[in-house]
C-alpha atoms as a PDB file:
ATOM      1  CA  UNK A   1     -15.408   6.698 -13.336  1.00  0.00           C
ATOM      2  CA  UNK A   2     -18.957   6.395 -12.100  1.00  0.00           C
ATOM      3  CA  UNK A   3     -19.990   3.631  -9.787  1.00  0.00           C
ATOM      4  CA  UNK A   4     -20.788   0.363 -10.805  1.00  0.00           C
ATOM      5  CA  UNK A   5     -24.500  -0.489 -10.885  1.00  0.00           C
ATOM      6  CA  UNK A   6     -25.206  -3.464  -8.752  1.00  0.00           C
ATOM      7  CA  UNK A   7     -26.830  -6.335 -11.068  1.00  0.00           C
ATOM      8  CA  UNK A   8     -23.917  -5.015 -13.366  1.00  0.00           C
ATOM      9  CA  UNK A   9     -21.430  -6.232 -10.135  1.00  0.00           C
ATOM     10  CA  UNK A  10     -23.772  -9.786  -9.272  1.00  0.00           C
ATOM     11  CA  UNK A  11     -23.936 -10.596 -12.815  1.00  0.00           C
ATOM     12  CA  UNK A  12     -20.338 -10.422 -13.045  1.00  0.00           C
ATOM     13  CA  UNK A  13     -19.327 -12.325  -9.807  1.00  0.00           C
ATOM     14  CA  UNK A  14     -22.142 -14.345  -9.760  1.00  0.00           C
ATOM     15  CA  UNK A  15     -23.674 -13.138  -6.737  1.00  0.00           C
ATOM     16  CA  UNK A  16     -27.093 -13.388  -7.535  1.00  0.00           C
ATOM     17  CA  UNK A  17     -29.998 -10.392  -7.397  1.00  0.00           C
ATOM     18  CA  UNK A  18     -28.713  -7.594  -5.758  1.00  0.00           C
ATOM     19  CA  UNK A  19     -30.720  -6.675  -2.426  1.00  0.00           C
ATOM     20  CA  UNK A  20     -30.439  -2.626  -2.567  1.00  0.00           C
ATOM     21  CA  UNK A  21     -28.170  -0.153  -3.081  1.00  0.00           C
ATOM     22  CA  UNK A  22     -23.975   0.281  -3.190  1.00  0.00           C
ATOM     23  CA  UNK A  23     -23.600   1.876  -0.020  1.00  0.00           C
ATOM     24  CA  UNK A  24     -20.213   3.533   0.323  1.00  0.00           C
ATOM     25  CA  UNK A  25     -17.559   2.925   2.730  1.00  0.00           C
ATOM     26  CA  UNK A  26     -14.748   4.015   2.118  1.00  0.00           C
ATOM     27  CA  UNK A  27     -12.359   6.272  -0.229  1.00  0.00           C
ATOM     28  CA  UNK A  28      -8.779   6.609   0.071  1.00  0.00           C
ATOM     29  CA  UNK A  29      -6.944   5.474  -3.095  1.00  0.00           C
ATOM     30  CA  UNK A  30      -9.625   3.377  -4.084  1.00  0.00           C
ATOM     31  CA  UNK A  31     -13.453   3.811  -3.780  1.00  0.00           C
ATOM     32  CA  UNK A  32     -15.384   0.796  -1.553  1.00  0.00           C
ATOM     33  CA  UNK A  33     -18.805   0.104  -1.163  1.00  0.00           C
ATOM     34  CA  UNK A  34     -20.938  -2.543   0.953  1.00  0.00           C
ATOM     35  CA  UNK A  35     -23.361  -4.516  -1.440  1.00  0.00           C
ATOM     36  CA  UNK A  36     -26.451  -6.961  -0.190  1.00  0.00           C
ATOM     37  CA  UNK A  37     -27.038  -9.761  -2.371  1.00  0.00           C
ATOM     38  CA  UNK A  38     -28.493 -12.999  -3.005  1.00  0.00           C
ATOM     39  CA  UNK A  39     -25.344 -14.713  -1.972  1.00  0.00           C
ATOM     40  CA  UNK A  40     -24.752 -12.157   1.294  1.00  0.00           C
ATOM     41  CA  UNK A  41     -23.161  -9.127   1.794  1.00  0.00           C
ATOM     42  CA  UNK A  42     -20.291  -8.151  -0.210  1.00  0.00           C
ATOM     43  CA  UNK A  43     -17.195  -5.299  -0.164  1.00  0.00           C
ATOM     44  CA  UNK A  44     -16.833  -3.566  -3.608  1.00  0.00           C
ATOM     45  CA  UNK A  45     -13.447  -1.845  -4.730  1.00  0.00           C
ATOM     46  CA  UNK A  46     -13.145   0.076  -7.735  1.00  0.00           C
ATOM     47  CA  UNK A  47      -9.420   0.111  -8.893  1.00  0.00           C
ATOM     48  CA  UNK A  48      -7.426   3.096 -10.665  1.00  0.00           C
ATOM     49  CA  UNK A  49      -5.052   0.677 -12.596  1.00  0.00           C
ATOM     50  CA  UNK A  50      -4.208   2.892 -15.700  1.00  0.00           C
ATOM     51  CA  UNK A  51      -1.046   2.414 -15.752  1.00  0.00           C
ATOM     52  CA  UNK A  52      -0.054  -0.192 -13.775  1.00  0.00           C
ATOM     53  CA  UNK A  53      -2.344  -3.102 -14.908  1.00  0.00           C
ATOM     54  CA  UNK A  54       0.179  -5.592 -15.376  1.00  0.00           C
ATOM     55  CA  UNK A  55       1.634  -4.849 -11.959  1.00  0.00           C
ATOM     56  CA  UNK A  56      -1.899  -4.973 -10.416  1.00  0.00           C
ATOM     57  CA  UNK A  57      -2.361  -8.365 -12.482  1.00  0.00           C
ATOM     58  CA  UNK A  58       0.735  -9.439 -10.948  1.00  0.00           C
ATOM     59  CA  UNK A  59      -0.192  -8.306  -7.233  1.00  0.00           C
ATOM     60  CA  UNK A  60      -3.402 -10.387  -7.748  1.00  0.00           C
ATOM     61  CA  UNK A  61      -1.580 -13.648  -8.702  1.00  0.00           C
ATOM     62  CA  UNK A  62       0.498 -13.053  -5.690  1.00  0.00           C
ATOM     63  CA  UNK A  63      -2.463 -12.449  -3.842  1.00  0.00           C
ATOM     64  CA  UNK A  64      -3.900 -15.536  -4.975  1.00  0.00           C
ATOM     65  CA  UNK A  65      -0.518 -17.740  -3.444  1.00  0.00           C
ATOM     66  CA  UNK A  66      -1.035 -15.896  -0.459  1.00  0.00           C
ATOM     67  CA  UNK A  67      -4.842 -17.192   0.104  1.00  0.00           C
ATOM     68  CA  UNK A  68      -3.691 -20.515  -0.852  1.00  0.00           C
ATOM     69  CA  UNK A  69      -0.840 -20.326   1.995  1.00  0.00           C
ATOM     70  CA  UNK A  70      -3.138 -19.447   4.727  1.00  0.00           C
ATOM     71  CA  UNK A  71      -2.441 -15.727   5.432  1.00  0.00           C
ATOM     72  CA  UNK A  72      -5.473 -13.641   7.669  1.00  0.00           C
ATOM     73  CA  UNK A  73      -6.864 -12.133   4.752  1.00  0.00           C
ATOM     74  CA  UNK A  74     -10.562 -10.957   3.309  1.00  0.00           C
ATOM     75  CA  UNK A  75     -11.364 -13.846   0.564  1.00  0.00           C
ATOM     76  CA  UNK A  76     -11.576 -12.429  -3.371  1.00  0.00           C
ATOM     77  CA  UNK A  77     -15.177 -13.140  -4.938  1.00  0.00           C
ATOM     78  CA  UNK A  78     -13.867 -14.358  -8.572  1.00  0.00           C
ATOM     79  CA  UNK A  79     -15.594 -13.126 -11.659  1.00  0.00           C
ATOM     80  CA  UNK A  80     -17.651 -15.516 -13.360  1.00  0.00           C
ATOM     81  CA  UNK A  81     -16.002 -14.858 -16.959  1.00  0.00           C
ATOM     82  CA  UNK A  82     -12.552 -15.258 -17.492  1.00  0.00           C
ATOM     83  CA  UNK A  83     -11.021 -11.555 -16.117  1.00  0.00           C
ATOM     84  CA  UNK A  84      -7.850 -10.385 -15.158  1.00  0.00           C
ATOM     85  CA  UNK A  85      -6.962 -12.519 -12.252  1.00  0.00           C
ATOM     86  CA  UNK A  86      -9.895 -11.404  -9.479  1.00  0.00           C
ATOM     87  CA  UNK A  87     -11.207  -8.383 -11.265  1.00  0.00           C
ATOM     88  CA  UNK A  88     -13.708  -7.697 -13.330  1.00  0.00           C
ATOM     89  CA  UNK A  89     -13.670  -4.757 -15.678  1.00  0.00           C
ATOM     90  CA  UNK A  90     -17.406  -3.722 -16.041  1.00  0.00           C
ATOM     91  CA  UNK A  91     -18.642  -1.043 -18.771  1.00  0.00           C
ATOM     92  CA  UNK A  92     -18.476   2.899 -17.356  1.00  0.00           C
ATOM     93  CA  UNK A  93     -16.876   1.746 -14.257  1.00  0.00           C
ATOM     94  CA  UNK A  94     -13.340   0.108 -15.214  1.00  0.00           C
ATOM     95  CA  UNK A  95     -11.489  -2.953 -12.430  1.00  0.00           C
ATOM     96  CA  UNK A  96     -13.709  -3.887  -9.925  1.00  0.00           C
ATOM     97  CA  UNK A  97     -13.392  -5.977  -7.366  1.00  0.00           C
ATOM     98  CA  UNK A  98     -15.553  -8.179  -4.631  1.00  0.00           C
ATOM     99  CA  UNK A  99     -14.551  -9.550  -1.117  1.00  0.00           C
ATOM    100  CA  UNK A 100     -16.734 -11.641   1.121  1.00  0.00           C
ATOM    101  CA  UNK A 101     -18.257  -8.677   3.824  1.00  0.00           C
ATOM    102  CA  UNK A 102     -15.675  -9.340   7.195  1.00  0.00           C
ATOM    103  CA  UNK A 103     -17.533  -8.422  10.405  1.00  0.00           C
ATOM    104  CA  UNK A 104     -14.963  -6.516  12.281  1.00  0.00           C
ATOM    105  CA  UNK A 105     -13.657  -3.421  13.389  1.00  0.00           C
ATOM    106  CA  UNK A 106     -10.135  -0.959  13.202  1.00  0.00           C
ATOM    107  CA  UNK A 107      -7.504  -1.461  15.595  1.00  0.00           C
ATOM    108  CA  UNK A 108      -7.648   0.273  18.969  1.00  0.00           C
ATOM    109  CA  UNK A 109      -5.760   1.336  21.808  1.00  0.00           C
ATOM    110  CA  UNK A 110      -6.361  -1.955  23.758  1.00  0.00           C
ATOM    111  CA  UNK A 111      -5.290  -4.267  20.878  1.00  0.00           C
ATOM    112  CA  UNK A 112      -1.871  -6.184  21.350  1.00  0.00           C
ATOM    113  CA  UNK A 113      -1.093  -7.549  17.771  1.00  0.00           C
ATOM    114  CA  UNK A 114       2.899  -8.448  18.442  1.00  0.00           C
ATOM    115  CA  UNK A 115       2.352 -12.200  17.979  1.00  0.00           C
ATOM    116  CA  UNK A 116      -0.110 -11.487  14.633  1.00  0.00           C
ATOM    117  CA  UNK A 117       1.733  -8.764  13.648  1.00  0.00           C
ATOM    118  CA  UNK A 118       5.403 -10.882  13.958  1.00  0.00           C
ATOM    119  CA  UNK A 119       4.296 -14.517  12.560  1.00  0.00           C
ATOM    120  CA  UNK A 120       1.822 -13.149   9.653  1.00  0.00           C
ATOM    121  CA  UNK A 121       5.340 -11.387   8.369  1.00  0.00           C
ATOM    122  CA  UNK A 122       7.388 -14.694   8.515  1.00  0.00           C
ATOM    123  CA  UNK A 123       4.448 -16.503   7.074  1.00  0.00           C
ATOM    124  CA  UNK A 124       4.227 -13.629   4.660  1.00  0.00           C
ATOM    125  CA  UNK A 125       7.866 -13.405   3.641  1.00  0.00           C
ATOM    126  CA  UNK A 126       8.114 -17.218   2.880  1.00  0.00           C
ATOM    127  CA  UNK A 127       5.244 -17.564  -0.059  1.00  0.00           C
ATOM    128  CA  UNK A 128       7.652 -16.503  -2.279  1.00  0.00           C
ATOM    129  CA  UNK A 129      11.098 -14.592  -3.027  1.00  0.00           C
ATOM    130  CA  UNK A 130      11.984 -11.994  -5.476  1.00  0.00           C
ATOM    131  CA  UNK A 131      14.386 -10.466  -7.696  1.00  0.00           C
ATOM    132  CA  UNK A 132      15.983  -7.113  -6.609  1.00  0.00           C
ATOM    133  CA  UNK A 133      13.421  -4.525  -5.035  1.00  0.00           C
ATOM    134  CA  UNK A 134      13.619  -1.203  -4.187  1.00  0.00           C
ATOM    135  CA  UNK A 135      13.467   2.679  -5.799  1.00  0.00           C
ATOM    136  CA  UNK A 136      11.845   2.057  -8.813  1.00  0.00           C
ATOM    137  CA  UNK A 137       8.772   0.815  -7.052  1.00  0.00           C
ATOM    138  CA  UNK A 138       8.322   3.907  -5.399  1.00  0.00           C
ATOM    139  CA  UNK A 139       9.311   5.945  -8.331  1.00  0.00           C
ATOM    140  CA  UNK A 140      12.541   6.928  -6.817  1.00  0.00           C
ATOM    141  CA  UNK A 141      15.185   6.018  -9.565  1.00  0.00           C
ATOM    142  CA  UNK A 142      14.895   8.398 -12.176  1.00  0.00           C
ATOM    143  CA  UNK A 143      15.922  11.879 -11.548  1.00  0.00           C
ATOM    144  CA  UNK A 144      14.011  12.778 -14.972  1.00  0.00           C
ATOM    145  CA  UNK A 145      11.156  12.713 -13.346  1.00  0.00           C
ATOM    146  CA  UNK A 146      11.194  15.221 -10.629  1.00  0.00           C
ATOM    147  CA  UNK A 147      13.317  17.261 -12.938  1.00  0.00           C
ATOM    148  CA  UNK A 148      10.025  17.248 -15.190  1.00  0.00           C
ATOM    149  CA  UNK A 149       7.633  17.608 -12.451  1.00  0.00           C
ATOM    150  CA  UNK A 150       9.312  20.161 -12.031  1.00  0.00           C
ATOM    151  CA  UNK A 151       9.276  21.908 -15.007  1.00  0.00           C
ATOM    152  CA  UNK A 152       5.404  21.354 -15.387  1.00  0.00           C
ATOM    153  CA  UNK A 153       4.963  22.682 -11.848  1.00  0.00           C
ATOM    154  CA  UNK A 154       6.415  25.586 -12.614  1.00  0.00           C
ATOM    155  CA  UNK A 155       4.559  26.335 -15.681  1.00  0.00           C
ATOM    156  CA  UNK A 156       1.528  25.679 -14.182  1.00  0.00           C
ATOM    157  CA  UNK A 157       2.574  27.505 -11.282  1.00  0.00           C
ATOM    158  CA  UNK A 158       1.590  24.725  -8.927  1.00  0.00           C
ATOM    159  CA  UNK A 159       2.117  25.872  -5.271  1.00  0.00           C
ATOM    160  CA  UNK A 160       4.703  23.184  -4.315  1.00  0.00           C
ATOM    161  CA  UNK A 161       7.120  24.095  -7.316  1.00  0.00           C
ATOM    162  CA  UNK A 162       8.954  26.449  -5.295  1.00  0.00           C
ATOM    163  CA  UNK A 163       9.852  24.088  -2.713  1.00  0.00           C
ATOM    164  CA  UNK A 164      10.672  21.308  -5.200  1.00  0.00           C
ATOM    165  CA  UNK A 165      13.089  23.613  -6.919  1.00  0.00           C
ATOM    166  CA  UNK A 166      14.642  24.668  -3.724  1.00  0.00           C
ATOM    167  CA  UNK A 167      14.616  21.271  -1.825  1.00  0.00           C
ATOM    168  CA  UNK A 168      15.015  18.737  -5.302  1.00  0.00           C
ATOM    169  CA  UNK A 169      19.007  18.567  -3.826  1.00  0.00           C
ATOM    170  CA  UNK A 170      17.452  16.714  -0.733  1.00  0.00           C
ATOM    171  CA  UNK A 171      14.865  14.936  -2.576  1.00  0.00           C
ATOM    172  CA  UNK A 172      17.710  13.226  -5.147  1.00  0.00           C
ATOM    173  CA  UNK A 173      19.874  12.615  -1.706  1.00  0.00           C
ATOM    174  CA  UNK A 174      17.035  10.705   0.279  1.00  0.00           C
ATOM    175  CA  UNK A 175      16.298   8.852  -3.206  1.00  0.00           C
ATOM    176  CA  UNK A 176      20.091   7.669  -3.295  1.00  0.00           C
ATOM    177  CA  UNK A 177      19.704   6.482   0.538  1.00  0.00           C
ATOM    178  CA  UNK A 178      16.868   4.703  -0.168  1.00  0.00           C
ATOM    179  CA  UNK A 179      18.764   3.207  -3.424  1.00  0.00           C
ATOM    180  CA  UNK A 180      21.664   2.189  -1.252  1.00  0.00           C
ATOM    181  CA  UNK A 181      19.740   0.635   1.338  1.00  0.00           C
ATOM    182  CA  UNK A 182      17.641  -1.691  -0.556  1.00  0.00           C
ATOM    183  CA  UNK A 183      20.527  -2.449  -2.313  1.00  0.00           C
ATOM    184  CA  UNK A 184      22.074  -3.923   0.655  1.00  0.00           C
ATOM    185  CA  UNK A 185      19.135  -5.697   2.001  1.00  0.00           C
ATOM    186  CA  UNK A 186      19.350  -8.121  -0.574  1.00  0.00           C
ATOM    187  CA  UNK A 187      16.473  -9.780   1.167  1.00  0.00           C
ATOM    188  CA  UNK A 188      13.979  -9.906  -1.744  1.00  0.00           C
ATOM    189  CA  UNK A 189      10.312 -11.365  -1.181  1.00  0.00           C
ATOM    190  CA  UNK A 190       7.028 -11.013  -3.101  1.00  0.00           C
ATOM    191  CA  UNK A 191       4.775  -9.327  -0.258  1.00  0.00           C
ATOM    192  CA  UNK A 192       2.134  -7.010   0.896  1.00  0.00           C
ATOM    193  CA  UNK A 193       3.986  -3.732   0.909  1.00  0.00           C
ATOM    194  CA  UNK A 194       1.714  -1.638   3.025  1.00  0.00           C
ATOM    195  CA  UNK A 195       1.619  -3.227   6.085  1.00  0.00           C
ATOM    196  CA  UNK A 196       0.214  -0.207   8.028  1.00  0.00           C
ATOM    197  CA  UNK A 197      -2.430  -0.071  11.371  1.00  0.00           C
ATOM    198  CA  UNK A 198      -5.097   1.291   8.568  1.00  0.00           C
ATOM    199  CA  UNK A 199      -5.368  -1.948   6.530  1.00  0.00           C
ATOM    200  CA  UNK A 200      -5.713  -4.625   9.420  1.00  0.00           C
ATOM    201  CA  UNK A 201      -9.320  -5.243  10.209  1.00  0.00           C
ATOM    202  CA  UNK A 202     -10.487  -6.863  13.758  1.00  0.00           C
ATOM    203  CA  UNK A 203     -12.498  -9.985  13.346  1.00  0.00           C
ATOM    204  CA  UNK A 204     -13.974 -12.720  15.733  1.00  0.00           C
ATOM    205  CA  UNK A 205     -11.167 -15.058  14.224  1.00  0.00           C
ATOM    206  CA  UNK A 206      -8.379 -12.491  14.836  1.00  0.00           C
ATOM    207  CA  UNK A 207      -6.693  -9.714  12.740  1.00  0.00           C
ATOM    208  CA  UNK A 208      -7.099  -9.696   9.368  1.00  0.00           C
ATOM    209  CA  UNK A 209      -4.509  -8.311   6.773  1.00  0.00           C
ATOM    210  CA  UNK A 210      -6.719  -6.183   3.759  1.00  0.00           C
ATOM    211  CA  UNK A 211      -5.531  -4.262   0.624  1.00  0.00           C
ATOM    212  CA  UNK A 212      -3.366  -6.338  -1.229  1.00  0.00           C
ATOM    213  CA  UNK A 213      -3.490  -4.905  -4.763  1.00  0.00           C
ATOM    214  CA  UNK A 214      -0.002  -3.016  -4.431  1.00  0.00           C
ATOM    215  CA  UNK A 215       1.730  -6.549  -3.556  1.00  0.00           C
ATOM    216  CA  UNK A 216       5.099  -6.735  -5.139  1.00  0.00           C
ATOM    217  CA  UNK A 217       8.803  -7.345  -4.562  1.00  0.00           C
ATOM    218  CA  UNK A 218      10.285  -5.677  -1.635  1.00  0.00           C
ATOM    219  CA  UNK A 219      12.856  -6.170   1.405  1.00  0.00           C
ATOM    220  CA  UNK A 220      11.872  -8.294   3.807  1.00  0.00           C
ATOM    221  CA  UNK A 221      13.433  -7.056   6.582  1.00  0.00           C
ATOM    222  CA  UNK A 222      12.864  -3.566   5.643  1.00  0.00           C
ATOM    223  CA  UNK A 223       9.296  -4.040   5.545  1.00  0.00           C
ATOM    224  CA  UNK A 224       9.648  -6.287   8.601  1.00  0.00           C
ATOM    225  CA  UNK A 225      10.850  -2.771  10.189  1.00  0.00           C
ATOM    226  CA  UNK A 226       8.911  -0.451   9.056  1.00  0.00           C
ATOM    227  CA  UNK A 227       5.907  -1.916  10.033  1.00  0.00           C
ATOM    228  CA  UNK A 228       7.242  -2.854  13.980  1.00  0.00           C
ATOM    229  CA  UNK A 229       7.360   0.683  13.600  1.00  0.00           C
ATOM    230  CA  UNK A 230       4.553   1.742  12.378  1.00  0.00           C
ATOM    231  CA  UNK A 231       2.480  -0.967  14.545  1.00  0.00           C
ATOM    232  CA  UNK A 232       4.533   0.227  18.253  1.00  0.00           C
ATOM    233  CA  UNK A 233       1.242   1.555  19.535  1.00  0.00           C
ATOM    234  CA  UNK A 234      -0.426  -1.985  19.049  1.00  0.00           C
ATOM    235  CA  UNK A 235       2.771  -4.407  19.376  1.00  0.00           C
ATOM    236  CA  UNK A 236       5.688  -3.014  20.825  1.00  0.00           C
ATOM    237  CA  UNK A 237       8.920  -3.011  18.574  1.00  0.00           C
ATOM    238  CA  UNK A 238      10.847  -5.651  20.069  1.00  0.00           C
ATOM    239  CA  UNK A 239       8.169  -7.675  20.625  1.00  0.00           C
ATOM    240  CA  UNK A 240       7.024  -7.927  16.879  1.00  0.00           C
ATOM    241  CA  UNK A 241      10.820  -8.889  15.699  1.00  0.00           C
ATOM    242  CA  UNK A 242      10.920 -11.538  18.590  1.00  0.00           C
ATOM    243  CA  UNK A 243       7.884 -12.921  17.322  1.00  0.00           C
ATOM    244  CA  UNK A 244       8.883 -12.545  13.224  1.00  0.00           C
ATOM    245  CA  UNK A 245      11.893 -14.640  14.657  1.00  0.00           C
ATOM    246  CA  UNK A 246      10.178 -17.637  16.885  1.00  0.00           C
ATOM    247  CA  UNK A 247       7.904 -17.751  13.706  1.00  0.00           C
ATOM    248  CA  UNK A 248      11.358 -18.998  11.765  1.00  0.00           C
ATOM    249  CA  UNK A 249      11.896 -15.447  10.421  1.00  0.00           C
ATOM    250  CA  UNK A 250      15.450 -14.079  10.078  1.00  0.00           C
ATOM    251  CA  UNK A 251      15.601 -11.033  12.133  1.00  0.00           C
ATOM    252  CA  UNK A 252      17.359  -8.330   9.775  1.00  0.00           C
ATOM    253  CA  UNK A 253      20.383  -6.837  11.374  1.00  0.00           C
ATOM    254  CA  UNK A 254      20.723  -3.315  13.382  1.00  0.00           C
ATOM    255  CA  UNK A 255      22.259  -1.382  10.418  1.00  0.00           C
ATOM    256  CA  UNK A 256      22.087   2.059   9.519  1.00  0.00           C
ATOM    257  CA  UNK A 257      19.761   1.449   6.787  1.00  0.00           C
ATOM    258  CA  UNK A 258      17.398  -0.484   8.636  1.00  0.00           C
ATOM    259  CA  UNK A 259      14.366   2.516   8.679  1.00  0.00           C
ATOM    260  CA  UNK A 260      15.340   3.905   5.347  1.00  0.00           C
ATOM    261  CA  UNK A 261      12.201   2.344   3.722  1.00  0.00           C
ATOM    262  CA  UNK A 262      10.234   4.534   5.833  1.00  0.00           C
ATOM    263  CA  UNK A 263      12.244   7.525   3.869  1.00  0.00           C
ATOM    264  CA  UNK A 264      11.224   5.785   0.553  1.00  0.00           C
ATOM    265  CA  UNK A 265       7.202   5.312   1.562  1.00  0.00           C
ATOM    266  CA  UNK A 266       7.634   9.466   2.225  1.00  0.00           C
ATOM    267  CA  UNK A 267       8.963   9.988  -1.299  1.00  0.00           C
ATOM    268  CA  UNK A 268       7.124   7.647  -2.919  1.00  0.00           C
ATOM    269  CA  UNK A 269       3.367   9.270  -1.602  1.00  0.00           C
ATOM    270  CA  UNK A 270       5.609  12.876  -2.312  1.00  0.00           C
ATOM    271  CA  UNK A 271       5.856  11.756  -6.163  1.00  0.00           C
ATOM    272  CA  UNK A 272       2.309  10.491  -5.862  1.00  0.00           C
ATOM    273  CA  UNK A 273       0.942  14.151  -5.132  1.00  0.00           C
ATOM    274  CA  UNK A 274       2.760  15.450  -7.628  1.00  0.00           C
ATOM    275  CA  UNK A 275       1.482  13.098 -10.407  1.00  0.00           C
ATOM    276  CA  UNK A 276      -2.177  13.947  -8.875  1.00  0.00           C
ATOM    277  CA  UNK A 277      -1.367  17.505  -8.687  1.00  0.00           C
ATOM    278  CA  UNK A 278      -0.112  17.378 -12.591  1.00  0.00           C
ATOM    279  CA  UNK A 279      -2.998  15.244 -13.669  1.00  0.00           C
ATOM    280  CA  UNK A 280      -1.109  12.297 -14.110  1.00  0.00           C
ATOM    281  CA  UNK A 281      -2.987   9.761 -11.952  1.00  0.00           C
ATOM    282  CA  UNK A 282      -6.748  10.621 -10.670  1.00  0.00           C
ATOM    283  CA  UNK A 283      -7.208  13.238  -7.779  1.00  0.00           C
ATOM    284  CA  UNK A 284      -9.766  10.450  -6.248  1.00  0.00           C
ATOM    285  CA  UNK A 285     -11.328  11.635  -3.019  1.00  0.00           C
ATOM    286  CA  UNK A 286      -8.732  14.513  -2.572  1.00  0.00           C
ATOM    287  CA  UNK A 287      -8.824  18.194  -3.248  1.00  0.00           C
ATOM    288  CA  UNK A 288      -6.074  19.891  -5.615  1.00  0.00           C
ATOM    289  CA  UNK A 289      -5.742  23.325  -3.319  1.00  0.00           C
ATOM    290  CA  UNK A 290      -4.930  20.742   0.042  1.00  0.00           C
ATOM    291  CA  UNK A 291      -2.803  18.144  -2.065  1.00  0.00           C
ATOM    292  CA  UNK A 292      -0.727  20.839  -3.569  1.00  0.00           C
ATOM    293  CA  UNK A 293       0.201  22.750  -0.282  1.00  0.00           C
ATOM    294  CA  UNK A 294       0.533  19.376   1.649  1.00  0.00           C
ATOM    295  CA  UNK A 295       3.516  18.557  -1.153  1.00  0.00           C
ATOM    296  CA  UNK A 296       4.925  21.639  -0.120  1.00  0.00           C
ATOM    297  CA  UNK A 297       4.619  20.847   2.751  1.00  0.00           C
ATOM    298  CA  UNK A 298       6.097  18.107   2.575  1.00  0.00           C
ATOM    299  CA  UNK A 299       9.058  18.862   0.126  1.00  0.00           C
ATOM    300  CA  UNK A 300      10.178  22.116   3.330  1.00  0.00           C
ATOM    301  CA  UNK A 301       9.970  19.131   6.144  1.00  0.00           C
ATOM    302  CA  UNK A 302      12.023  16.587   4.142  1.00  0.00           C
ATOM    303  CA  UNK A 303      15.699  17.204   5.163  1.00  0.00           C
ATOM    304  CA  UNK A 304      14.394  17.221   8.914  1.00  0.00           C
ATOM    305  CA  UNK A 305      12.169  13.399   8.642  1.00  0.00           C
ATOM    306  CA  UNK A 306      15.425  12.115   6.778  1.00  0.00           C
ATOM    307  CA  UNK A 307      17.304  13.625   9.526  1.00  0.00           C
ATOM    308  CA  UNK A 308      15.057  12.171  12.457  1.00  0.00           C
ATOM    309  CA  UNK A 309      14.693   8.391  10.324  1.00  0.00           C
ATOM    310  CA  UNK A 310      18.169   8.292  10.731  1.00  0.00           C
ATOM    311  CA  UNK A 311      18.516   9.294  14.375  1.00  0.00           C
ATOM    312  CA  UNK A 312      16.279   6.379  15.332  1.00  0.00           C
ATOM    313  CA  UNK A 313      17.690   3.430  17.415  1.00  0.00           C
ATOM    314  CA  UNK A 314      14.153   1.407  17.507  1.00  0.00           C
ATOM    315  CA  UNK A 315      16.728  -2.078  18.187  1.00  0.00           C
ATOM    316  CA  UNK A 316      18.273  -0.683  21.209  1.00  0.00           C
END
C-alpha cells in the first residue's frame, strides 16, 4: 500500500484542492495522516480490510447509527460516489477514510472521565442489540487454528513456536474461559469494542470516542468492565459503573467471569501476531524480529495474566 495522493483523497470526498502535503500522524493498525484542504483540515485513515470487508462494512453502518444517536465521536467525511458505507477505495492505496480534523489532545493524569466514561457506555449499549458475541470475534473458537499456526511456526522456525507448542494447553484453556464467559453474559449489543485510554481524544466540547472501524457485537457488561478497568487511572472503577447505572445502564453482576474479556483482548492481539508473524495480515508499522519474540513473550506469561485476571476483585 502506498499513500494516497491528496487531490486523489479531495476528489473523492469532495473536499476541494488540497492545500499541501499528507502529513502523517499516526500508525498503529492503521496509517493516519493530517490533510489541508479547501474545505479545512482533514484526518486520513488508510484501512487493512482484506479480509474482513464485510465486517468493516458492517462496523461502518453501525458507526453510522451511532452518529445519528448522538455519541462523542469524530464526524466521517462521506465519499462523493457511492462507496462502501464511509470509505472510499482509491487506486494504489485501497479503503480510505476522512474525519473532520478534532482539535484536542490524549488523556492525562489530571483528567476525570467517570461521568463520560459511564453514560457514553449506556448511551453506547442502547443503539442497538445483538445476537450472541464472543470467541469467534477474537479468533478464539477454533483450535485448528493455533494447531496450524503452529505447524507453520515451526517450519518456519518462527521464534515463538516453541512456546506455542509448550504453552498451546493454556492457550485452548483461557480460549474455553473466555467461551464460557461470554456465553453467560448473554448481554449482546452492537458497540465500539475497544474502548481503551488510547482512542479517546480531549476536545473543547469534552471527550471524544475515535476508532470505530472494529465495531461489532459484544457483551455489554463485559466491555462495560473491561474498560472501568482499563480507564481506573482517569475514572475510578466504581465510579464509572455508578455512572453506566444513573445513565439507565444495567450494572452487570460481580461474577467470576466478569474480567474474562480482558483474557480474550490478550488472545485475540496473541493470534494477531501470529497471523503478522506468518504473513497472514500486514506487518504495518511493526518489525518481524520484535513481534515474534513479544508472542513469545507473551505465550511464557499467559498462565500467570489468566491467573492474576482471575484474582481480581475490582467490585469490592
Amino acid at each position: 500500500m502506498r499513500p494516497p495522493e491528496p487531490v486523489q483523497v479531495t476528489e473523492a470526498f469532495g473536499l476541494g484542492r488540497p492545500h499541501g502535503r499528507l502529513v502523517p500522524l499516526a500508525y498503529g493498525t492503521s496509517q493516519t495522516w493530517t490533510l489541508d484542504t479547501g474545505a479545512g483540515r482533514v484526518v486520513v485513515k488508510h484501512v487493512p480490510a482484506d479480509g474482513w470487508r464485510d465486517a468493516f462494512e458492517r462496523a461502518m453502518a453501525f458507526e453510522r447509527r451511532a452518529l445519528a444517536a448522538g455519541l462523542p465521536m469524530p464526524r466521517p467525511v462521506e465519499p462523493v460516489l457511492p462507496g462502501l458505507e464511509y470509505a472510499a477505495e482509491l487506486a494504489g492505496s485501497g479503503l480510505i477514510r476522512v474525519y473532520e480534523w478534532l482539535a484536542g489532545r490524549a488523556l492525562d493524569g489530571s483528567d476525570d472521565v467517570a461521568e463520560w466514561l459511564g453514560g457514553t457506555l449506556a448511551r453506547l449499549h442502547a443503539v442497538e442489540p445483538a445476537e450472541r458475541a464472543g470467541p469467534q470475534w477474537y479468533h478464539l473458537d477454533d483450535e485448528t487454528c493455533w494447531r496450524a499456526w503452529l505447524d507453520q511456526g515451526e517450519r518456519l522456525g518462527r521464534r515463538w513456536a516453541p512456546a506455542l507448542r509448550q504453552h498451546l494447553p493454556d492457550v485452548l484453556a483461557a480460549a474455553a474461559w473466555v467461551e464460557r464467559g461470554f456465553a453467560r453474559a448473554g448481554d449482546f449489543v452492537l458497540t465500539h469494542r475497544d474502548v481503551e485510554p488510547w482512542n479517546v481524544r480531549v476536545t473543547a466540547a469534552g471527550p471524544v470516542l475515535l476508532d470505530w472501524d472494529g465495531a461489532g457485537p459484544d457483551s455489554a457488561g463485559l466491555e462495560l468492565a473491561h474498560a472501568a478497568l482499563a480507564f481506573d487511572r482517569h475514572a475510578g472503577f466504581h465510579r464509572t459503573l455508578r455512572a453506566y447505572g444513573e445513565h439507565g445502564g444495567a450494572v452487570p453482576p460481580q461474577t467470576p467471569d466478569l474480567l474474562v474479556r480482558r483474557v480474550g483482548i490478550r488472545l485475540g492481539r496473541l493470534a494477531g501476531r501470529l497471523q503478522m508473524s506468518l504473513g497472514e495480515q500486514p506487518l504495518g508499522p511493526n518489525d518481524r524480529e520484535t513481534l515474534d519474540r513479544s508472542a513469545a513473550e507473551r505465550l511464557t506469561g499467559l498462565t500467570a495474566f489468566v491467573r492474576d485476571v482471575r484474582a481480581m476483585r475490582p467490585c469490592r
